[in-house]
N, C-alpha and C. Protein backbone atom coordinates (compact mmCIF):
# COMPACT_ATOMS: atom_id res chain seq x y z
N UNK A 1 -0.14 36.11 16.71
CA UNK A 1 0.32 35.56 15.46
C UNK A 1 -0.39 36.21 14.28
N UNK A 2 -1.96 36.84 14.52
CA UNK A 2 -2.61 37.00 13.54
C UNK A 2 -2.80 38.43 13.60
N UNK A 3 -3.08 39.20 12.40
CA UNK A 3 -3.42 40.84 12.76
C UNK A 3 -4.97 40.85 13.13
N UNK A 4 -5.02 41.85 13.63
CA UNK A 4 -6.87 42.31 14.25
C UNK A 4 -7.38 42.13 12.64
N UNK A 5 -8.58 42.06 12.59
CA UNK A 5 -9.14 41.94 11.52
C UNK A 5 -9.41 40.51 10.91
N UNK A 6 -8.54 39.38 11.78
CA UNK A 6 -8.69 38.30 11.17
C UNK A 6 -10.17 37.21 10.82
N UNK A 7 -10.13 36.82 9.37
CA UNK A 7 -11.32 36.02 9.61
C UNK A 7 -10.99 34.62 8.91
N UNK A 8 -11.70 33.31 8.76
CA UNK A 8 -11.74 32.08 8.51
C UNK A 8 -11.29 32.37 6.97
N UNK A 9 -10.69 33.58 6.08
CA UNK A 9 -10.29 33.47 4.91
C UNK A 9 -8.76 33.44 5.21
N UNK A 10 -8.23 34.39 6.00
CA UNK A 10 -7.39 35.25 6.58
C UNK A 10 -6.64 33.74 7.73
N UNK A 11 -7.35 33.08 8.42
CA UNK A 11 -6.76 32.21 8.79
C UNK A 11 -6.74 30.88 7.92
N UNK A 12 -7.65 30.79 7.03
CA UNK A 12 -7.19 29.17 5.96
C UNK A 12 -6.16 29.19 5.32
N UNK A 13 -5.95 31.03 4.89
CA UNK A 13 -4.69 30.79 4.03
C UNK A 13 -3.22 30.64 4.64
N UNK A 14 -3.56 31.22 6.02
CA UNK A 14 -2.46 30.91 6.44
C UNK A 14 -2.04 29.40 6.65
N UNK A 15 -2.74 28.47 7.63
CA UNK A 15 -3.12 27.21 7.59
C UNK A 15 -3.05 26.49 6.25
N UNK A 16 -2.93 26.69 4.86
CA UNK A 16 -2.83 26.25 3.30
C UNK A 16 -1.66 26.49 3.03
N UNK A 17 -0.74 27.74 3.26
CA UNK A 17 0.19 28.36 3.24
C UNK A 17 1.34 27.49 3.84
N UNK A 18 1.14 27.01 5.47
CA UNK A 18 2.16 26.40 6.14
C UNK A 18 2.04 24.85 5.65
N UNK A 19 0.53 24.24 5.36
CA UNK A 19 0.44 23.01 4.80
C UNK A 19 1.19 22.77 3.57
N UNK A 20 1.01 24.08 2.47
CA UNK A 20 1.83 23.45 1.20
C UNK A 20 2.91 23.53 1.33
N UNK A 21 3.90 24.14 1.98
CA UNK A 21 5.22 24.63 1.48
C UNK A 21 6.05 23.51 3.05
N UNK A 22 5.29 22.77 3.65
CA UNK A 22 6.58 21.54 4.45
C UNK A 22 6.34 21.95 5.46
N UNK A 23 5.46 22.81 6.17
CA UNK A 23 5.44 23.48 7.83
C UNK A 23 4.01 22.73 8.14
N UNK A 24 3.82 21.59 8.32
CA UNK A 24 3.16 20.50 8.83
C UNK A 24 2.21 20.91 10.23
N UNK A 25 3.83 21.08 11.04
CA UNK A 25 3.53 21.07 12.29
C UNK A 25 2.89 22.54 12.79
N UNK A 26 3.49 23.81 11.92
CA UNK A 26 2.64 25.07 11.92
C UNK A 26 1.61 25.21 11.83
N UNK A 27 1.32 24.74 10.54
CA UNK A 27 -0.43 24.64 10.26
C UNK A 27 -1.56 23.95 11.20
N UNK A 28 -0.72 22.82 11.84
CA UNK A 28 -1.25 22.47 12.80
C UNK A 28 -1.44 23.89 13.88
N UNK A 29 -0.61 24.03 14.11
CA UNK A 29 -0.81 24.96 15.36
C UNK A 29 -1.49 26.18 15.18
N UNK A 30 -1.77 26.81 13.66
CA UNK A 30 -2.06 27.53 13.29
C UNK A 30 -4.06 27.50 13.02
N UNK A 31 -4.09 26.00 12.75
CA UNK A 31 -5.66 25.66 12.71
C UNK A 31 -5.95 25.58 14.53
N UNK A 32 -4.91 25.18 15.32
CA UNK A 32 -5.32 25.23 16.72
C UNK A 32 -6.27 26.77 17.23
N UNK A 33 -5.07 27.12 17.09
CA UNK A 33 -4.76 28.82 17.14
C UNK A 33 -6.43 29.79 16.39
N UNK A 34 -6.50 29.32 15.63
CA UNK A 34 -7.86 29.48 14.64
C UNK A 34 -9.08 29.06 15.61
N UNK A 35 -9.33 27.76 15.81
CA UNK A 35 -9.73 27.21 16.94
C UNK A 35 -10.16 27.98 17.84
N UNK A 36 -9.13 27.98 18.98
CA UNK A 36 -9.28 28.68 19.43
C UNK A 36 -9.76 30.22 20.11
N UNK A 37 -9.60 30.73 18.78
CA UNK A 37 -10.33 32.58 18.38
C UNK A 37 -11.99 32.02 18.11
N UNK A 38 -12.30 31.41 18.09
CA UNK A 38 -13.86 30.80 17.81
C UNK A 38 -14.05 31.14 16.20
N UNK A 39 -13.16 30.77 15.43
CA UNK A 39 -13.44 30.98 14.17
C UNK A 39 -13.44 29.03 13.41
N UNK A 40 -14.83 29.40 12.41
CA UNK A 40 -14.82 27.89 11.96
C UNK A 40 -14.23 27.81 11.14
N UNK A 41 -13.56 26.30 10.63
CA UNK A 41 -13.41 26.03 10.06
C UNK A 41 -14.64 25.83 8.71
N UNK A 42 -13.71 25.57 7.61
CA UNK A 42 -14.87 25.05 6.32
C UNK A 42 -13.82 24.14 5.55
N UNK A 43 -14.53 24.00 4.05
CA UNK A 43 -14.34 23.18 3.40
C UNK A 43 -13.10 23.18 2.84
N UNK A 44 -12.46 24.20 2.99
CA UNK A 44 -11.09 24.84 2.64
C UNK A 44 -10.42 24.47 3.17
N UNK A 45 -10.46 25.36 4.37
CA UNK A 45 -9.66 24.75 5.97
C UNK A 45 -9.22 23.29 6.07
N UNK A 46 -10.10 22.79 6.38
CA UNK A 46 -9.73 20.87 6.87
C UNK A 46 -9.40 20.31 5.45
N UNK A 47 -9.01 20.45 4.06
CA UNK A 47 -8.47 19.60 3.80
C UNK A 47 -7.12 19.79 4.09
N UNK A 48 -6.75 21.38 4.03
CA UNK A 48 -5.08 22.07 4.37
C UNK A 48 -4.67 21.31 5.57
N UNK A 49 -5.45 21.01 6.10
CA UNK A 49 -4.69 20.94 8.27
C UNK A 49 -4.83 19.47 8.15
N UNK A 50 -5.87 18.41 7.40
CA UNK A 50 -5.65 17.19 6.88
C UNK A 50 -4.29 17.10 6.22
N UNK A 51 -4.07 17.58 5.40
CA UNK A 51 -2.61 17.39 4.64
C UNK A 51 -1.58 17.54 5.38
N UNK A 52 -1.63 18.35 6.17
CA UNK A 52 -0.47 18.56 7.32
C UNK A 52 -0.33 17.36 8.18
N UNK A 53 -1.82 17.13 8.85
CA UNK A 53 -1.63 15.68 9.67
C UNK A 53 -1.09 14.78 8.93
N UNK A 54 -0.99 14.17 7.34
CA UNK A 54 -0.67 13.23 6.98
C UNK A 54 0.95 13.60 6.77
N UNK A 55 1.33 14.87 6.67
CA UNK A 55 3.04 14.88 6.18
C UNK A 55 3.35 14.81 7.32
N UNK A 56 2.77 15.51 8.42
CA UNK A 56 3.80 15.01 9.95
C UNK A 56 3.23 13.83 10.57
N UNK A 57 2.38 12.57 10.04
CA UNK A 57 2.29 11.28 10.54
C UNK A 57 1.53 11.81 11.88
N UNK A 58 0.24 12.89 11.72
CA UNK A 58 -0.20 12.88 13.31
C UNK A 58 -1.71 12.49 13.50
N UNK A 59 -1.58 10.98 13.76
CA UNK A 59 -3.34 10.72 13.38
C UNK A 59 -3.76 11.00 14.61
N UNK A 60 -3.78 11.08 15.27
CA UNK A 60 -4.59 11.49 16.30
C UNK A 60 -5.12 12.88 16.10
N UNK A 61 -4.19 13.93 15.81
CA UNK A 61 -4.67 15.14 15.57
C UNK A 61 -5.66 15.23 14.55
N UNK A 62 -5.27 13.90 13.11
CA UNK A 62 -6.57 13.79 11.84
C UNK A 62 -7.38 13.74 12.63
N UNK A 63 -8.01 12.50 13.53
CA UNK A 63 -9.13 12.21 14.01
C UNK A 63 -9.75 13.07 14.46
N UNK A 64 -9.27 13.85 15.41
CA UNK A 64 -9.46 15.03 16.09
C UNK A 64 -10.32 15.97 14.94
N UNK A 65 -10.02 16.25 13.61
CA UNK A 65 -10.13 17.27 12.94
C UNK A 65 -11.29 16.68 11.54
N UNK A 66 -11.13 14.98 11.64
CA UNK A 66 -12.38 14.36 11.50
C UNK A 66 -13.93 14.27 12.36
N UNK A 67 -13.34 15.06 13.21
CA UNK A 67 -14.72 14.90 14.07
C UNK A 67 -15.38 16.39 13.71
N UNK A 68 -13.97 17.64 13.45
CA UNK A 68 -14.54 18.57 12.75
C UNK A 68 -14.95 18.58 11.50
N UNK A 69 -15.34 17.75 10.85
CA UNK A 69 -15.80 17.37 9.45
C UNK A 69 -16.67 17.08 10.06
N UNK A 70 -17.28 15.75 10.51
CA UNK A 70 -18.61 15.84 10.92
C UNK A 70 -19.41 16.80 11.61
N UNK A 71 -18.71 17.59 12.60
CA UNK A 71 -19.93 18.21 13.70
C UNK A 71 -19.94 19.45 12.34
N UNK A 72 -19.29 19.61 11.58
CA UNK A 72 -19.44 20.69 10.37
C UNK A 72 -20.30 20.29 9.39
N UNK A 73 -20.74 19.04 9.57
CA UNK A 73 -21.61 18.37 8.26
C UNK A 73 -20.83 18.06 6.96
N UNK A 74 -19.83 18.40 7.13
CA UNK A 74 -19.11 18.18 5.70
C UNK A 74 -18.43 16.90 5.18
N UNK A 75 -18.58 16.12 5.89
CA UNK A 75 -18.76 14.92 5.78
C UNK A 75 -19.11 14.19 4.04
N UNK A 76 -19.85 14.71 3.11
CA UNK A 76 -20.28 15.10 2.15
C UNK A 76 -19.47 15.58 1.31
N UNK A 77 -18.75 16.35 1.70
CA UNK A 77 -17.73 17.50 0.14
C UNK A 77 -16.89 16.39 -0.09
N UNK A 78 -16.90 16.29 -2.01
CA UNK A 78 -15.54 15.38 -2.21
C UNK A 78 -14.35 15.63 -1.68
N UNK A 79 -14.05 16.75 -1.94
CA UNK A 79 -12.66 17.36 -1.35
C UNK A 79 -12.43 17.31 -0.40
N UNK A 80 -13.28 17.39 0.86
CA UNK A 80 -12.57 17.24 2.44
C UNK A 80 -12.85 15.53 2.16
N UNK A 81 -13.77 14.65 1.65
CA UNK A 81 -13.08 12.65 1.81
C UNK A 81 -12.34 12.90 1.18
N UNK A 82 -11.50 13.50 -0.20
CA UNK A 82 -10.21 12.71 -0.45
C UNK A 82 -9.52 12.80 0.34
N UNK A 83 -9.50 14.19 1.40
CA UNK A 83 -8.10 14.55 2.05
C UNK A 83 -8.06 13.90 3.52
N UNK A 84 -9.49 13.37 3.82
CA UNK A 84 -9.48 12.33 4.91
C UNK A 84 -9.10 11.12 4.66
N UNK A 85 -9.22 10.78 3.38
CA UNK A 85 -9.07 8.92 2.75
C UNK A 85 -7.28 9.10 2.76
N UNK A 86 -6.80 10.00 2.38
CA UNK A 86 -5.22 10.62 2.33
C UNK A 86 -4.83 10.33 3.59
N UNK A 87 -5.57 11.38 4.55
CA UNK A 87 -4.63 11.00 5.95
C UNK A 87 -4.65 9.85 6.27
N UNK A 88 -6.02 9.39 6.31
CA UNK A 88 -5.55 7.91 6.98
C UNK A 88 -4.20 7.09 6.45
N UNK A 89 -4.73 7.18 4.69
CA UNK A 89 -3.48 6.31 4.55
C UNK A 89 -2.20 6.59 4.61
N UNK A 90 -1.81 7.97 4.54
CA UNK A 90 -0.87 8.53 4.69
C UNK A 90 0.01 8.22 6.41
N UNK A 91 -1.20 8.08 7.17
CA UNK A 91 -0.63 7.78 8.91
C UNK A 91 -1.04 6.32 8.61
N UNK A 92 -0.78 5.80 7.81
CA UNK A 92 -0.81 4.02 8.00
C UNK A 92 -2.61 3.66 8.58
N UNK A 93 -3.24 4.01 8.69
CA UNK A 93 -4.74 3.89 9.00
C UNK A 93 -5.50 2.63 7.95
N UNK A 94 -4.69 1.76 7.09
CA UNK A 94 -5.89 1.65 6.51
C UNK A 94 -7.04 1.07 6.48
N UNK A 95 -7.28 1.00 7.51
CA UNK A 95 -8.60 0.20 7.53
C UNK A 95 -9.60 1.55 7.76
N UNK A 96 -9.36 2.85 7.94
CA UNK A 96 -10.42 3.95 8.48
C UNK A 96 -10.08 4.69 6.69
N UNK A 97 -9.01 4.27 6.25
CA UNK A 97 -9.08 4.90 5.02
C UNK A 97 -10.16 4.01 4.20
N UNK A 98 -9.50 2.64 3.81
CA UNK A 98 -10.80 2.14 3.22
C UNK A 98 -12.43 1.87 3.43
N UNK A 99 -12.50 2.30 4.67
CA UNK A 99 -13.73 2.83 4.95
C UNK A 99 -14.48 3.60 4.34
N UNK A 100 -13.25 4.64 4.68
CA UNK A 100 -14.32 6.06 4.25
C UNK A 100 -14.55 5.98 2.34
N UNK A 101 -13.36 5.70 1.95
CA UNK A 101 -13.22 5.48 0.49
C UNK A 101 -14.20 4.83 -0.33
N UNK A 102 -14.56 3.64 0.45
CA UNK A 102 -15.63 2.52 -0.15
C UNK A 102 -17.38 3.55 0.27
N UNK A 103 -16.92 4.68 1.26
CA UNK A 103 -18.00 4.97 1.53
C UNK A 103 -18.64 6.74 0.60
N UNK A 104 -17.37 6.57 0.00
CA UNK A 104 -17.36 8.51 -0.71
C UNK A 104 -18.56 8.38 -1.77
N UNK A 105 -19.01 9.63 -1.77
CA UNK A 105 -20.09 9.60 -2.60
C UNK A 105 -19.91 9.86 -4.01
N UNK A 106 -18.12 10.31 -4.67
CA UNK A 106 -18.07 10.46 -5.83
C UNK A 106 -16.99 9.38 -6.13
N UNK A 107 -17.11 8.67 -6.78
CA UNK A 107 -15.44 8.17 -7.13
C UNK A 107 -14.37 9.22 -7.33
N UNK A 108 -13.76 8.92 -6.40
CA UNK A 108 -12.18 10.11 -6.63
C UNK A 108 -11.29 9.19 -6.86
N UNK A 109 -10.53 9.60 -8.52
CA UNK A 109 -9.55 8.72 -8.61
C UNK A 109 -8.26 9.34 -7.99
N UNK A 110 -7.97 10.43 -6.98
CA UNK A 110 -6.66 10.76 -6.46
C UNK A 110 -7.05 9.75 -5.15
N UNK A 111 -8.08 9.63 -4.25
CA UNK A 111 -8.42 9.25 -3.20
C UNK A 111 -7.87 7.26 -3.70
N UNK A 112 -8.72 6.98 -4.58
CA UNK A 112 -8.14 5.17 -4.81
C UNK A 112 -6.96 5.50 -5.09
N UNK A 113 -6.29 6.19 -5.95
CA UNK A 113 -4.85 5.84 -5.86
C UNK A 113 -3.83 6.63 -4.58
N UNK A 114 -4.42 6.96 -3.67
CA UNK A 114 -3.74 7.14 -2.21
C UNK A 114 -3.91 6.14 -1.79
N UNK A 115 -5.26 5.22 -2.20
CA UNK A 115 -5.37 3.79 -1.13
C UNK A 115 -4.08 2.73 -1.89
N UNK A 116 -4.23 2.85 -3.08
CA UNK A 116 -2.94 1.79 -3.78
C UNK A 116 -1.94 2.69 -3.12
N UNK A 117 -1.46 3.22 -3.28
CA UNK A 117 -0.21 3.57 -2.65
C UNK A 117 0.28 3.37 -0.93
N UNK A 118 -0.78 3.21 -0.69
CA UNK A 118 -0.65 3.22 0.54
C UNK A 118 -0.58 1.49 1.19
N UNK A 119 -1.39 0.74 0.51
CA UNK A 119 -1.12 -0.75 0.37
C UNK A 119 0.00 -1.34 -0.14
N UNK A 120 0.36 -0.72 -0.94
CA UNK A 120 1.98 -1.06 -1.50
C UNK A 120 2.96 -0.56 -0.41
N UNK A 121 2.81 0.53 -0.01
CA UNK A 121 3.88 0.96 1.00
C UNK A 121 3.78 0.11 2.14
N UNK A 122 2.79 -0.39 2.68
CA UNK A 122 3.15 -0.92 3.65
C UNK A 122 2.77 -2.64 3.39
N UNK A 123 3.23 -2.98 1.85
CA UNK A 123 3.39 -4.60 2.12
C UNK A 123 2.17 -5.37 1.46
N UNK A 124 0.86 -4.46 1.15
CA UNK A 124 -0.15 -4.83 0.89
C UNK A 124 -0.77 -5.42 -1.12
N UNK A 125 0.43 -6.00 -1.67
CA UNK A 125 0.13 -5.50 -2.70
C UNK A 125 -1.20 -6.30 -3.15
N UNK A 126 -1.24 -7.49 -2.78
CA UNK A 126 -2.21 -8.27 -3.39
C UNK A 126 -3.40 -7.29 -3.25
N UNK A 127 -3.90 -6.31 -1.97
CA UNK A 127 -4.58 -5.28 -1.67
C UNK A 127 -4.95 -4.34 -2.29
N UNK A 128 -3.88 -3.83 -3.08
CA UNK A 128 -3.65 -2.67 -3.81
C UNK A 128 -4.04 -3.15 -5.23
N UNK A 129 -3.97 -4.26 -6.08
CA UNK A 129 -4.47 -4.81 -7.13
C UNK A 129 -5.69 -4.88 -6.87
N UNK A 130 -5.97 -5.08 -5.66
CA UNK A 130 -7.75 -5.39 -5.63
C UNK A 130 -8.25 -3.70 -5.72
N UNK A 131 -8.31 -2.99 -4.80
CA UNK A 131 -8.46 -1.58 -5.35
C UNK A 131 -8.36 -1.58 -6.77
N UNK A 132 -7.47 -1.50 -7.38
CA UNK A 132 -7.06 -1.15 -8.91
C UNK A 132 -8.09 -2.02 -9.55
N UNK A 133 -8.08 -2.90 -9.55
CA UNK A 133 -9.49 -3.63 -10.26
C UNK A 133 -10.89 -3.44 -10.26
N UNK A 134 -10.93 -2.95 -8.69
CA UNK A 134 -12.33 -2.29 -8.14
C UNK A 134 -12.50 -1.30 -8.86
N UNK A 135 -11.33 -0.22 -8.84
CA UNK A 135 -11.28 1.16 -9.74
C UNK A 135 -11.61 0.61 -11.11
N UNK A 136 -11.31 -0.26 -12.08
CA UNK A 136 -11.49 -0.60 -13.90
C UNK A 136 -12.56 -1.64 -13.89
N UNK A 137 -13.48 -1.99 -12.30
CA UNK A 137 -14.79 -2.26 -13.03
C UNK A 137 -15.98 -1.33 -12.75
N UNK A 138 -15.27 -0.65 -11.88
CA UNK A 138 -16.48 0.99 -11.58
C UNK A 138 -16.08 1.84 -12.85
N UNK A 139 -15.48 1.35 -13.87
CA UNK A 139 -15.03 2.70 -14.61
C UNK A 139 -14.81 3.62 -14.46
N UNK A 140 -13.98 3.80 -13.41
CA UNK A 140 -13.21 4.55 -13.18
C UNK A 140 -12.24 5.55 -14.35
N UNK A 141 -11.74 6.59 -14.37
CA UNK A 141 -11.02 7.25 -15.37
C UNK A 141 -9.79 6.89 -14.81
N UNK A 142 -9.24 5.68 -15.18
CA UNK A 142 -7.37 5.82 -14.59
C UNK A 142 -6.76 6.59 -15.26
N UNK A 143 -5.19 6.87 -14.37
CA UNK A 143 -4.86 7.95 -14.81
C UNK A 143 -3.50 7.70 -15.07
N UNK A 144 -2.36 8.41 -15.51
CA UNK A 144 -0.83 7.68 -15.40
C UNK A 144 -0.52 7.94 -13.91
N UNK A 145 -1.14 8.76 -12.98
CA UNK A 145 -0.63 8.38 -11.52
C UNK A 145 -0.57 6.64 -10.88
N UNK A 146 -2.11 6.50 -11.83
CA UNK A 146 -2.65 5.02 -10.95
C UNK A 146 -1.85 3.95 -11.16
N UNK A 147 -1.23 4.02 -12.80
CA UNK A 147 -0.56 2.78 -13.26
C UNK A 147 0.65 2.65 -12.88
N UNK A 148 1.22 3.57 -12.32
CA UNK A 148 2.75 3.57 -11.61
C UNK A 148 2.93 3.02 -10.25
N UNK A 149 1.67 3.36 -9.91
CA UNK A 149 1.14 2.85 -8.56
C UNK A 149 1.10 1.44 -8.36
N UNK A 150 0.29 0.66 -9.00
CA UNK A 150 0.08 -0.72 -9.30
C UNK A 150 1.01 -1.23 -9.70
N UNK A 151 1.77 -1.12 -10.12
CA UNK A 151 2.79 -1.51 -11.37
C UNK A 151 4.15 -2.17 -9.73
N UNK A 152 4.02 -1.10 -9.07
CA UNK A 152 4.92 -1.15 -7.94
C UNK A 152 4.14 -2.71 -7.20
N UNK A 153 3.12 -3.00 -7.40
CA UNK A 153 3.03 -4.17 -6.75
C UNK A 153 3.58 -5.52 -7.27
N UNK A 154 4.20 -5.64 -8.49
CA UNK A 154 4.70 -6.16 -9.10
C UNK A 154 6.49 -6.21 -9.30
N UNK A 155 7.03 -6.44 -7.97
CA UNK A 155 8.10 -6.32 -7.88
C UNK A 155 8.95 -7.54 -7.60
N UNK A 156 8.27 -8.83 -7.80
CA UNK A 156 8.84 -9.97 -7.07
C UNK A 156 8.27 -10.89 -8.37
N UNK A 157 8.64 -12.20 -8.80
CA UNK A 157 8.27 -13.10 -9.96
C UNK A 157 6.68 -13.48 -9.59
N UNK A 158 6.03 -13.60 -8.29
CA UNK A 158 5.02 -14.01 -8.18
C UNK A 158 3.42 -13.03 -8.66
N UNK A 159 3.74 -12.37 -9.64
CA UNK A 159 2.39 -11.76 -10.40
C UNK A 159 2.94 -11.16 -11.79
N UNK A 160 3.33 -12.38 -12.18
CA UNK A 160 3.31 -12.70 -13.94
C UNK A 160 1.99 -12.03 -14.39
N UNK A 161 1.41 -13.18 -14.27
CA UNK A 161 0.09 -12.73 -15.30
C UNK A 161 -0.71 -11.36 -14.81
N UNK A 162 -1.01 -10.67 -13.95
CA UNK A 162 -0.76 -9.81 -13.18
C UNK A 162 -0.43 -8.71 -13.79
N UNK A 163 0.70 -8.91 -14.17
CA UNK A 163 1.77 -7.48 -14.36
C UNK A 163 1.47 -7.47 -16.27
N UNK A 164 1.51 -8.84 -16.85
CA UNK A 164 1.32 -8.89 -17.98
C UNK A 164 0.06 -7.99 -18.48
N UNK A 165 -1.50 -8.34 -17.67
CA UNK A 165 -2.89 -8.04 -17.91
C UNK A 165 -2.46 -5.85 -17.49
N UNK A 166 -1.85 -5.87 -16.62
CA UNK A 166 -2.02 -4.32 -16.68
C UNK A 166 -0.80 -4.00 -17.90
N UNK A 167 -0.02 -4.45 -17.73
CA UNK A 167 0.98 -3.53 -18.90
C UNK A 167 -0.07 -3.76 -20.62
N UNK A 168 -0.80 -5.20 -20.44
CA UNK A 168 -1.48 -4.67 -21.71
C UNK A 168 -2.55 -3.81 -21.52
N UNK A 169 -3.32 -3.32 -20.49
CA UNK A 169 -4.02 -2.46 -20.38
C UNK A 169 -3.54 -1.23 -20.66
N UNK A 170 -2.36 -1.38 -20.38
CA UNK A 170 -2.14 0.25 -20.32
C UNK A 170 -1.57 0.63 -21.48
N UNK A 171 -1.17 -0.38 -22.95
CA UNK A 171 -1.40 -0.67 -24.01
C UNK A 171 -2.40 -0.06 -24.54
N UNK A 172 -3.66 -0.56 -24.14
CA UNK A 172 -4.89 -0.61 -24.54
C UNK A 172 -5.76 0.86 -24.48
N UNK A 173 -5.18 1.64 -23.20
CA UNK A 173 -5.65 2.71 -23.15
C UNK A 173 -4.89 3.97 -23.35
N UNK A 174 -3.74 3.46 -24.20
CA UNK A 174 -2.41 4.50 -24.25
C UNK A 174 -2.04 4.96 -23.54
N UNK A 175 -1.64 4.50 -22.29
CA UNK A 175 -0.69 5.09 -21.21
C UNK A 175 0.91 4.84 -21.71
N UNK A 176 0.87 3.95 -22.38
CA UNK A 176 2.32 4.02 -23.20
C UNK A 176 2.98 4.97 -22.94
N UNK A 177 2.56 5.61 -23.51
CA UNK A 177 3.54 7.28 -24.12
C UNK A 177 3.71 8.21 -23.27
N UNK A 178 3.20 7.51 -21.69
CA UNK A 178 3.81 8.85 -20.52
C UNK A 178 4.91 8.04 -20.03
N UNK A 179 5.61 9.32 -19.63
CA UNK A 179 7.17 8.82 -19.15
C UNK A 179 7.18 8.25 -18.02
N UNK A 180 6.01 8.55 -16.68
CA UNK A 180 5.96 7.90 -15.16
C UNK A 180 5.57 6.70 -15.63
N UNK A 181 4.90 6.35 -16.57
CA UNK A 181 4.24 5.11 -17.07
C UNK A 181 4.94 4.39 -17.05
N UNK A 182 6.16 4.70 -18.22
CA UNK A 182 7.16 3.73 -18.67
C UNK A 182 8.57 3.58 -18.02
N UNK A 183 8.12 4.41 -17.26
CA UNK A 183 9.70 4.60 -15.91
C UNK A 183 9.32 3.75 -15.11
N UNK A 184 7.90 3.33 -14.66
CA UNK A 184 6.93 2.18 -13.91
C UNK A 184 7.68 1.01 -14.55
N UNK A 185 7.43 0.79 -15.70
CA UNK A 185 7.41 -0.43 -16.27
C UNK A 185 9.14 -1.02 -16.23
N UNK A 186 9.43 -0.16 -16.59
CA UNK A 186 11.28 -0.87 -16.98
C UNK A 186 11.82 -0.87 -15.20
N UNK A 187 10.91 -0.45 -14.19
CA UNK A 187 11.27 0.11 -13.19
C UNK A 187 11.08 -1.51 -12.58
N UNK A 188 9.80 -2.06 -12.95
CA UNK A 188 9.17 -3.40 -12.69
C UNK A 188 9.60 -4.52 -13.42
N UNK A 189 9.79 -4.26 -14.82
CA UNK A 189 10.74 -5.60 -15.48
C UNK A 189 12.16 -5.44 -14.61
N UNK A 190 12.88 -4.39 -14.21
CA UNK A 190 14.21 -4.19 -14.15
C UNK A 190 14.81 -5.28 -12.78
N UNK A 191 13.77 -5.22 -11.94
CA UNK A 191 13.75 -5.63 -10.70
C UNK A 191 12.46 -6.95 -10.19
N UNK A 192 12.76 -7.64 -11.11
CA UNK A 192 11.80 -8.81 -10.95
C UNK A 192 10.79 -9.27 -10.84
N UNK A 193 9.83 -8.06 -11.53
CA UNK A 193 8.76 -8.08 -11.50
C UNK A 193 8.34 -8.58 -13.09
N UNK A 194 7.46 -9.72 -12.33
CA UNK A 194 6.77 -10.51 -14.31
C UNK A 194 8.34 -10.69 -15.16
């Protein structure tokens, strides 16, 4: 698959390559394949072949490639926890996502708002408000990803006040004036939310 000459630059990009563009299951086979040749992975590597496990739903293979985060020590780099806090929630995990999340050593606001999203998708919203609150008393930097996010937990009459306290927040901190913002909002009044 690979030309002579290959090394852990030469195979990440390939492995980044099949991860970004929808070839999930390549990259997988392609970090195998890597593997295999006795070439390591790094900090590069495992978040690409993480992202792949989460678009083709293959936690077992994450885990697998979480254990190469640890025996690598990297355990540590922000960038390989967001893309572990991702898979989990991305393969429905969340209890190994909010783990690791509550356990990251930087606040990553892409990593909390994979955990809201991921609580909303599967039913969790009261969950996903708690995150979001956790995120605006750590001071957190929210972002217009986060408020679209939350906003989705607010889809049913039962979080009035709720839906009221973030839409004035997001008032408050001018999220107004982005369009995912306000596509959130009419998205949430439109359909019975508050």
């Amino acid at each position: 698959m690979m030309p002579d000459g290959k090394n852990h630059v030469t195979w990440t990009t390939m492995v980044t390559g099949y991860s970004q563009n929808g070839y999930g299951f390549k990259a997988i086979e392609c970090f195998r394949d890597m593997r295999a040749e006795g070439v390591e992975s790094n900090q590069y590597t495992l978040p690409s072949v993480l992202t792949a496990c989460s678009s083709v739903s293959v936690l077992s293979f994450g885990e697998q490639v979480h254990g190469c985060v640890i025996r690598g020590g990297l355990e540590a780099n922000a960038y390989v926890q967001s893309a572990l806090v991702s898979m989990y929630v991305k393969c429905r995990d969340l209890n190994s996502g909010r783990r690791l999340l509550l356990n990251m050593s930087v606040d990553d606001v892409v990593s909390w708002n994979s955990m809201i999203v991921g609580c909303v998708r599967q039913g969790f919203e009261d969950e996903a408000l708690s995150f979001f609150k956790q995120m605006h008393a750590r001071e957190m930097k929210i972002d217009d990803f986060t408020y679209p996010s939350v906003l989705n937990c607010f889809t049913s009459n039962n979080g009035y006040e709720n839906a009221k306290s973030v839409h004035c927040l997001i008032i408050k901190t001018g999220f107004e004036a982005y369009k995912l913002v306000n596509n959130a909002l009419v998205d949430m009044y439109a359909n019975g939310g508050a």
